[in-house]
PDB file of N, CA and C in Angstrom:
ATOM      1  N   UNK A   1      28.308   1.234  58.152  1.00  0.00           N
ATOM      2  CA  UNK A   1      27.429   1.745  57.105  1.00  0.00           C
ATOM      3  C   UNK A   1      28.227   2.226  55.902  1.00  0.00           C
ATOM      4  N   UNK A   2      29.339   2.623  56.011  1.00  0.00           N
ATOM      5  CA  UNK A   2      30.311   3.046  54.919  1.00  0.00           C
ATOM      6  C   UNK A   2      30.488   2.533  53.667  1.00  0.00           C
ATOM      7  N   UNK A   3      30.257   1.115  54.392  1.00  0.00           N
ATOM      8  CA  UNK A   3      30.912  -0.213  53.537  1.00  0.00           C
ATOM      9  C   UNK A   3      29.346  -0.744  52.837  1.00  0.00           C
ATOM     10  N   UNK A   4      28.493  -0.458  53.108  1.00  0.00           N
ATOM     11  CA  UNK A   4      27.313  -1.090  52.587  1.00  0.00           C
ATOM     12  C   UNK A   4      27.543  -0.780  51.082  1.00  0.00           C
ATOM     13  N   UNK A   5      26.913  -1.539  50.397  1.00  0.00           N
ATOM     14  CA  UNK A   5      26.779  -1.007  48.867  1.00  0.00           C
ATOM     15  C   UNK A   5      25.596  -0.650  48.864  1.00  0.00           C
ATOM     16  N   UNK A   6      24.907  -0.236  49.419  1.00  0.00           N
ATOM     17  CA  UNK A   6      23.496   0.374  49.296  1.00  0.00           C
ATOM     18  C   UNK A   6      24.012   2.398  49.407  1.00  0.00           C
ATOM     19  N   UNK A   7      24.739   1.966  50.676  1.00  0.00           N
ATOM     20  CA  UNK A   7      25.656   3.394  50.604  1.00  0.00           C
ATOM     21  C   UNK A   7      26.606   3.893  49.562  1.00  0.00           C
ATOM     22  N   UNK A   8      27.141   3.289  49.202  1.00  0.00           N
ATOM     23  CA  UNK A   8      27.966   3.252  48.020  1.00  0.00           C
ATOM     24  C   UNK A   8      27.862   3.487  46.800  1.00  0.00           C
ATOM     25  N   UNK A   9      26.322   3.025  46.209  1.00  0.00           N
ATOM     26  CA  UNK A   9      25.347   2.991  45.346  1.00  0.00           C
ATOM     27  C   UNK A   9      24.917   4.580  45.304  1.00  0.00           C
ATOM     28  N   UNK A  10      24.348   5.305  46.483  1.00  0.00           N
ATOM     29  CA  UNK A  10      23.793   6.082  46.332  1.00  0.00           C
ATOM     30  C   UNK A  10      25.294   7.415  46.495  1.00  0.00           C
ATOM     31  N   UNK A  11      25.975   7.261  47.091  1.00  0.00           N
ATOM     32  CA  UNK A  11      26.896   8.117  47.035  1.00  0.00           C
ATOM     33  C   UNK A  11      27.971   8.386  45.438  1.00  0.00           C
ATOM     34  N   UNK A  12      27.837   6.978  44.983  1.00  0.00           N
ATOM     35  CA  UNK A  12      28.280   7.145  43.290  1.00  0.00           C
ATOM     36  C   UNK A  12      27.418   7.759  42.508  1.00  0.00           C
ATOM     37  N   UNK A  13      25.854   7.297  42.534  1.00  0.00           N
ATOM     38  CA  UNK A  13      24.621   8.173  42.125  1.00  0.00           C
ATOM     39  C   UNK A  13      24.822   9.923  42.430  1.00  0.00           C
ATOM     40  N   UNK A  14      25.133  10.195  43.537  1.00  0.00           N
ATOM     41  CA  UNK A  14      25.415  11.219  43.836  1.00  0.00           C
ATOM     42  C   UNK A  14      26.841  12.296  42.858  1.00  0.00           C
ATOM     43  N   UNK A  15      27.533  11.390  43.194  1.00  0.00           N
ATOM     44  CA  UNK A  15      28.642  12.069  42.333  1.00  0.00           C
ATOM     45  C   UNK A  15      28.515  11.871  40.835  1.00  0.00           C
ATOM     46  N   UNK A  16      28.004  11.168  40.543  1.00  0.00           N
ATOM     47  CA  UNK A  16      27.631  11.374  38.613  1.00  0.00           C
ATOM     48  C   UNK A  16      26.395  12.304  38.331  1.00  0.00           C
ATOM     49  N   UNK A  17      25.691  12.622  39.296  1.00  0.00           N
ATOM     50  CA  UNK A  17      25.005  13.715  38.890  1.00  0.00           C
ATOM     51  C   UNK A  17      25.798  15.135  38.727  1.00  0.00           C
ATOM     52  N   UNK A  18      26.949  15.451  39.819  1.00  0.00           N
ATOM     53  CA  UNK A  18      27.585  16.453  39.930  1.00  0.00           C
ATOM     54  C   UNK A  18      28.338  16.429  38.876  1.00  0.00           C
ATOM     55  N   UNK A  19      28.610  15.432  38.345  1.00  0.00           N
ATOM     56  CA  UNK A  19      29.879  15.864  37.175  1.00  0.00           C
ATOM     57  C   UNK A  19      29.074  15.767  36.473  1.00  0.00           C
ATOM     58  N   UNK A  20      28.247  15.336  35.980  1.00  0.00           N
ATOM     59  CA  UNK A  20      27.462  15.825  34.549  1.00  0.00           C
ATOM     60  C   UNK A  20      26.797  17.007  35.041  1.00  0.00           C
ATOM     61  N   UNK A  21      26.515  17.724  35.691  1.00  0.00           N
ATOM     62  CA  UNK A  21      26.638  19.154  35.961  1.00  0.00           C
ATOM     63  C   UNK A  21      27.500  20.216  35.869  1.00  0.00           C
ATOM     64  N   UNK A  22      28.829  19.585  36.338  1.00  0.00           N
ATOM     65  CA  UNK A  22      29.988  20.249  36.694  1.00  0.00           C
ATOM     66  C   UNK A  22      30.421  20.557  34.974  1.00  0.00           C
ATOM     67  N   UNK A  23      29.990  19.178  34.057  1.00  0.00           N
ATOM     68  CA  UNK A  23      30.272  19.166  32.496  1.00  0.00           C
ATOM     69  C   UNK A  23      29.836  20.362  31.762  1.00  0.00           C
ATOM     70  N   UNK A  24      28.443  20.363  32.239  1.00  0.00           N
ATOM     71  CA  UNK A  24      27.022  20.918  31.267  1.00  0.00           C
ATOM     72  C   UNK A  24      27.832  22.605  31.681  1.00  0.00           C
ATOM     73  N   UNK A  25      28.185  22.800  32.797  1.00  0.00           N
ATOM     74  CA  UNK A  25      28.544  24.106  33.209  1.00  0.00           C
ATOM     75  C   UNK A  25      29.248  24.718  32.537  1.00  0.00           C
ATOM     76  N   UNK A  26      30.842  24.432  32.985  1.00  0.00           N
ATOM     77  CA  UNK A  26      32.200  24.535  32.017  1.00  0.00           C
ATOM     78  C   UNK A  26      31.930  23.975  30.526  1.00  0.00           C
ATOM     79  N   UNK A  27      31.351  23.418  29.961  1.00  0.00           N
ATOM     80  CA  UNK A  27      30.933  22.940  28.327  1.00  0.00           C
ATOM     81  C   UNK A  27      30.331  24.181  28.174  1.00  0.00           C
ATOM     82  N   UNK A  28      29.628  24.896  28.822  1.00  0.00           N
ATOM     83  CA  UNK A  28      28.592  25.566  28.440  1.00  0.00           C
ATOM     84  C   UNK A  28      29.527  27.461  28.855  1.00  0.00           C
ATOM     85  N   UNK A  29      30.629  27.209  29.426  1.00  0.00           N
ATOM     86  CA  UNK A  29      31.431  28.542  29.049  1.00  0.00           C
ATOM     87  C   UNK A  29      32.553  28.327  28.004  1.00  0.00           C
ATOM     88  N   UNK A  30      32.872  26.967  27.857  1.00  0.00           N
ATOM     89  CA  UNK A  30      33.882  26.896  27.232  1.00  0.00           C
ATOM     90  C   UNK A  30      33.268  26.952  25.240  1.00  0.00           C
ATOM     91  N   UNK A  31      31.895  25.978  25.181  1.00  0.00           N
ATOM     92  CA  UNK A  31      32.045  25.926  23.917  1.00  0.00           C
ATOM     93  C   UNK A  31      30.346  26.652  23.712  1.00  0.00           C
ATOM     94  N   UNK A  32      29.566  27.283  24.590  1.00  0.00           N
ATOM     95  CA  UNK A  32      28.422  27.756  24.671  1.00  0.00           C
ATOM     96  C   UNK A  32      27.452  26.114  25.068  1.00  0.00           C
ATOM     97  N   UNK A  33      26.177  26.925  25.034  1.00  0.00           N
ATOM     98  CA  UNK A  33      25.240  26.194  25.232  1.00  0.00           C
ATOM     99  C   UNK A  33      25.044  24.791  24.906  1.00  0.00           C
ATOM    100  N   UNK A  34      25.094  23.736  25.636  1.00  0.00           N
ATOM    101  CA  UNK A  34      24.955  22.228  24.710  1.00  0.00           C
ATOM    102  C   UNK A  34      23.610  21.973  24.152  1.00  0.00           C
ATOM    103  N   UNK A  35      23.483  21.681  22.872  1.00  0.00           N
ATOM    104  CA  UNK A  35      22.473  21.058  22.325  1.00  0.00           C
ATOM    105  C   UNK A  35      21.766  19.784  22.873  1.00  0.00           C
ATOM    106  N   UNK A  36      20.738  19.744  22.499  1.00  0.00           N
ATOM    107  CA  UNK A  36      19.731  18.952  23.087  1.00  0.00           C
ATOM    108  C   UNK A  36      20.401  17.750  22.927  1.00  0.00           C
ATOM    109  N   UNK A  37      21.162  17.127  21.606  1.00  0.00           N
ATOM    110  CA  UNK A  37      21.748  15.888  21.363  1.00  0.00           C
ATOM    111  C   UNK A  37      22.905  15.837  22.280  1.00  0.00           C
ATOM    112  N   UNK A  38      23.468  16.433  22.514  1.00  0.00           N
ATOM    113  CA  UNK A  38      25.120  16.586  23.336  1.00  0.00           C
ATOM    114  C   UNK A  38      24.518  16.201  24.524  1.00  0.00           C
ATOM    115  N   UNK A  39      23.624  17.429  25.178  1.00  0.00           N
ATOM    116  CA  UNK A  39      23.043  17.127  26.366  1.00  0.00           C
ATOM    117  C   UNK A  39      22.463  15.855  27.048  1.00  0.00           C
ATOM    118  N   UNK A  40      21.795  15.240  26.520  1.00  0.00           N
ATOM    119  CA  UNK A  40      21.220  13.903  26.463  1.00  0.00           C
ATOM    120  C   UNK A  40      22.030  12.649  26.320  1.00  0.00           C
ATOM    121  N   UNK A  41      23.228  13.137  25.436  1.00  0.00           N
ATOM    122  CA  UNK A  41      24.554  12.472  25.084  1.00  0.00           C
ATOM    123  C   UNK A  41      24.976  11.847  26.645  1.00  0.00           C
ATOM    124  N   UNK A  42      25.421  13.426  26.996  1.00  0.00           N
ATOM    125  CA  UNK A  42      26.132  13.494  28.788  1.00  0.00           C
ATOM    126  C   UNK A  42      25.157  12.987  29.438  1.00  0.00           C
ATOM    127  N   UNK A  43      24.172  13.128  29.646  1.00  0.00           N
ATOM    128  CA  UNK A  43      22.725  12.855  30.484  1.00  0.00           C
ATOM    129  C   UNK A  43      22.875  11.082  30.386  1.00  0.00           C
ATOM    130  N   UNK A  44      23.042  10.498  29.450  1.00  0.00           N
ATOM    131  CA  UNK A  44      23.310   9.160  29.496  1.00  0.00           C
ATOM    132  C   UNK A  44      24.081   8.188  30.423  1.00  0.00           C
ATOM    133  N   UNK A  45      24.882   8.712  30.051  1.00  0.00           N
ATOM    134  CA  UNK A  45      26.216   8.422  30.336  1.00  0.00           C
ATOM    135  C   UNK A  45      26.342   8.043  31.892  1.00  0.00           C
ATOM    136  N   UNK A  46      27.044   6.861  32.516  1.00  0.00           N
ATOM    137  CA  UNK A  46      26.638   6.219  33.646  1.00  0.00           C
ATOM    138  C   UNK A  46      27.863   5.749  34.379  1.00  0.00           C
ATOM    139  N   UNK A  47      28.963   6.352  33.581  1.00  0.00           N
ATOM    140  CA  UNK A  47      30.227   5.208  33.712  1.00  0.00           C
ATOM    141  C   UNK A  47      30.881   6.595  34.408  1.00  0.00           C
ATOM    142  N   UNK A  48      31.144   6.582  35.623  1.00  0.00           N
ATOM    143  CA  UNK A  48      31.739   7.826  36.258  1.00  0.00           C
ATOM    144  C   UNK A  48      33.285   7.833  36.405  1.00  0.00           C
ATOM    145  N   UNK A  49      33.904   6.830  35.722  1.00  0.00           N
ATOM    146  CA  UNK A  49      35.319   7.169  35.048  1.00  0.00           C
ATOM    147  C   UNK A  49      35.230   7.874  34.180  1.00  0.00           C
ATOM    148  N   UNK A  50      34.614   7.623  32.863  1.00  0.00           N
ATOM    149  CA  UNK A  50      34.200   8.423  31.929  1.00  0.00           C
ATOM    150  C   UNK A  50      33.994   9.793  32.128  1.00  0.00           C
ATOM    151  N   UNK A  51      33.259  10.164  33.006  1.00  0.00           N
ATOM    152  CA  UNK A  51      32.402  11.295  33.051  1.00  0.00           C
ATOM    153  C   UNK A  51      33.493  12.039  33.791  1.00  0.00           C
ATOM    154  N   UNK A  52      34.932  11.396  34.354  1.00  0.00           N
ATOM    155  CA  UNK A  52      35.588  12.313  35.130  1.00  0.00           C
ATOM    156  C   UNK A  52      36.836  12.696  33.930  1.00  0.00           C
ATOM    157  N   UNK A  53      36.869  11.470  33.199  1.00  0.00           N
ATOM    158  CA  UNK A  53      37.773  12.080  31.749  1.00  0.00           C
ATOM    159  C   UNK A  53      37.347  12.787  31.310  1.00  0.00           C
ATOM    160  N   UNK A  54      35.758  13.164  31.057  1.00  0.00           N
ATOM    161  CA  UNK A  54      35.273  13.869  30.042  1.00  0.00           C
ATOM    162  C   UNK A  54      35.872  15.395  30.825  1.00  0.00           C
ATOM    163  N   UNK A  55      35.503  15.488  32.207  1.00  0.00           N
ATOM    164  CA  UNK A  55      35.664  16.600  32.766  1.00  0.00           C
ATOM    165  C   UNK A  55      37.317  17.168  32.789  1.00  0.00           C
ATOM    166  N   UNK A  56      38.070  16.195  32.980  1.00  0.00           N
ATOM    167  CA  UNK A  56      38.932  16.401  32.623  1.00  0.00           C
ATOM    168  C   UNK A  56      39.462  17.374  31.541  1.00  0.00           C
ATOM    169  N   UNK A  57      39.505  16.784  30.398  1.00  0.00           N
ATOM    170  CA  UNK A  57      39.271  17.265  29.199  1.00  0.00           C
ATOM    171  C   UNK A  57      38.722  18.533  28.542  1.00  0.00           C
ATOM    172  N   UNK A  58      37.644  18.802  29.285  1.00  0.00           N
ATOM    173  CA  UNK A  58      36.856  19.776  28.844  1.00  0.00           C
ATOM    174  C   UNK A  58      37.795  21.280  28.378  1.00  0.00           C
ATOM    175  N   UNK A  59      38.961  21.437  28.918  1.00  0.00           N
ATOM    176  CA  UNK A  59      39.716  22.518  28.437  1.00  0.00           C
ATOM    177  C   UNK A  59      40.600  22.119  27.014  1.00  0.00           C
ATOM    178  N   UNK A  60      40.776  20.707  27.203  1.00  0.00           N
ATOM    179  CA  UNK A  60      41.722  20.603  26.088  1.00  0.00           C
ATOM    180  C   UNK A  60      40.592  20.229  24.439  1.00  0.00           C
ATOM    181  N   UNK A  61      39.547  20.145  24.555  1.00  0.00           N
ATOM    182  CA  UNK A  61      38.356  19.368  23.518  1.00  0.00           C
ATOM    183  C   UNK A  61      38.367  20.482  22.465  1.00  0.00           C
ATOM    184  N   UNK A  62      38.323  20.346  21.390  1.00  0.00           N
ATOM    185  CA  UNK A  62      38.217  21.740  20.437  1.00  0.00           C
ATOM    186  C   UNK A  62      36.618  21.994  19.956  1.00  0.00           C
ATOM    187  N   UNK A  63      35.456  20.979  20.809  1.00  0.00           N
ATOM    188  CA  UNK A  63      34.478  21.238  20.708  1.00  0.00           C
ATOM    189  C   UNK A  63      33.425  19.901  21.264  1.00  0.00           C
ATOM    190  N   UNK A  64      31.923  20.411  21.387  1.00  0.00           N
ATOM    191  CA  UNK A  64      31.376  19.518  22.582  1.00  0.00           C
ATOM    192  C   UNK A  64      31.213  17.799  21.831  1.00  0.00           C
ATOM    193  N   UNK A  65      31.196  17.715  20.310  1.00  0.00           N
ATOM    194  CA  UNK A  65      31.202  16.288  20.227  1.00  0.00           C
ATOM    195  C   UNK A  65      32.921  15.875  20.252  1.00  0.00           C
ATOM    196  N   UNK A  66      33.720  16.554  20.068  1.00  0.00           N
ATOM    197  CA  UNK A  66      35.057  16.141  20.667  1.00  0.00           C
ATOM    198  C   UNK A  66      35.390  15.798  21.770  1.00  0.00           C
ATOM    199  N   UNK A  67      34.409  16.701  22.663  1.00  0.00           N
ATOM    200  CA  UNK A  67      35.276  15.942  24.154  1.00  0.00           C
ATOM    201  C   UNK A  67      33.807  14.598  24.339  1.00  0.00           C
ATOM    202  N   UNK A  68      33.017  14.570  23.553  1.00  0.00           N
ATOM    203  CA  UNK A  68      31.948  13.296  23.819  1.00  0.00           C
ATOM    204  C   UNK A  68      32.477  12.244  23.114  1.00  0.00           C
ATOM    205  N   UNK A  69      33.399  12.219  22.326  1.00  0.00           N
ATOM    206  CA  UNK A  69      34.265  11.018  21.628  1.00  0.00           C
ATOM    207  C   UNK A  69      35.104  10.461  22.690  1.00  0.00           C
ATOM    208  N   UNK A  70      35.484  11.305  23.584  1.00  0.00           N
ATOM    209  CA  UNK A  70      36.355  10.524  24.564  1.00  0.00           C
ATOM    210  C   UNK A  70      35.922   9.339  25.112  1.00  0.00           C
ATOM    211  N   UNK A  71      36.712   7.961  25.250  1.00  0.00           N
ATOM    212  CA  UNK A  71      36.219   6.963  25.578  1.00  0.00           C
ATOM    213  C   UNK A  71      36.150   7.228  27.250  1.00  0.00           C
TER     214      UNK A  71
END
């Protein structure tokens, strides 16, 4: 069952919800509250390499459309 991509599918689903959580969180001590556009920005976003750079990042960004420029 490990190997299914049905499993796989939903366990990646799983983890891109957490990091665009994990984002919205730390974004939201580091540069305050995200705006509805930022938010929706991250909320998009589907590519969970991405979303682990973005997290990455989030300390070094000098603000929330800076670290959303990250490819």
């Amino acid at each position: 069952m490990n190997e299914s991509d049905t499993y796989l599918a939903i366990i990646d689903e799983g983890r891109e919800k957490q990091v665009k959580k994990d984002i919205l969180r730390l974004g939201k001590r580091r540069f305050g509250p995200a705006d509805q556009t930022n938010e929706s920005a991250i909320q998009a976003i589907t590519d969970l390499d991405r979303l682990e750079r973005l997290l990455d990042l989030i300390l070094d960004a000098a603000n929330g459309q800076d670290l959303l420029n990250t490819p």
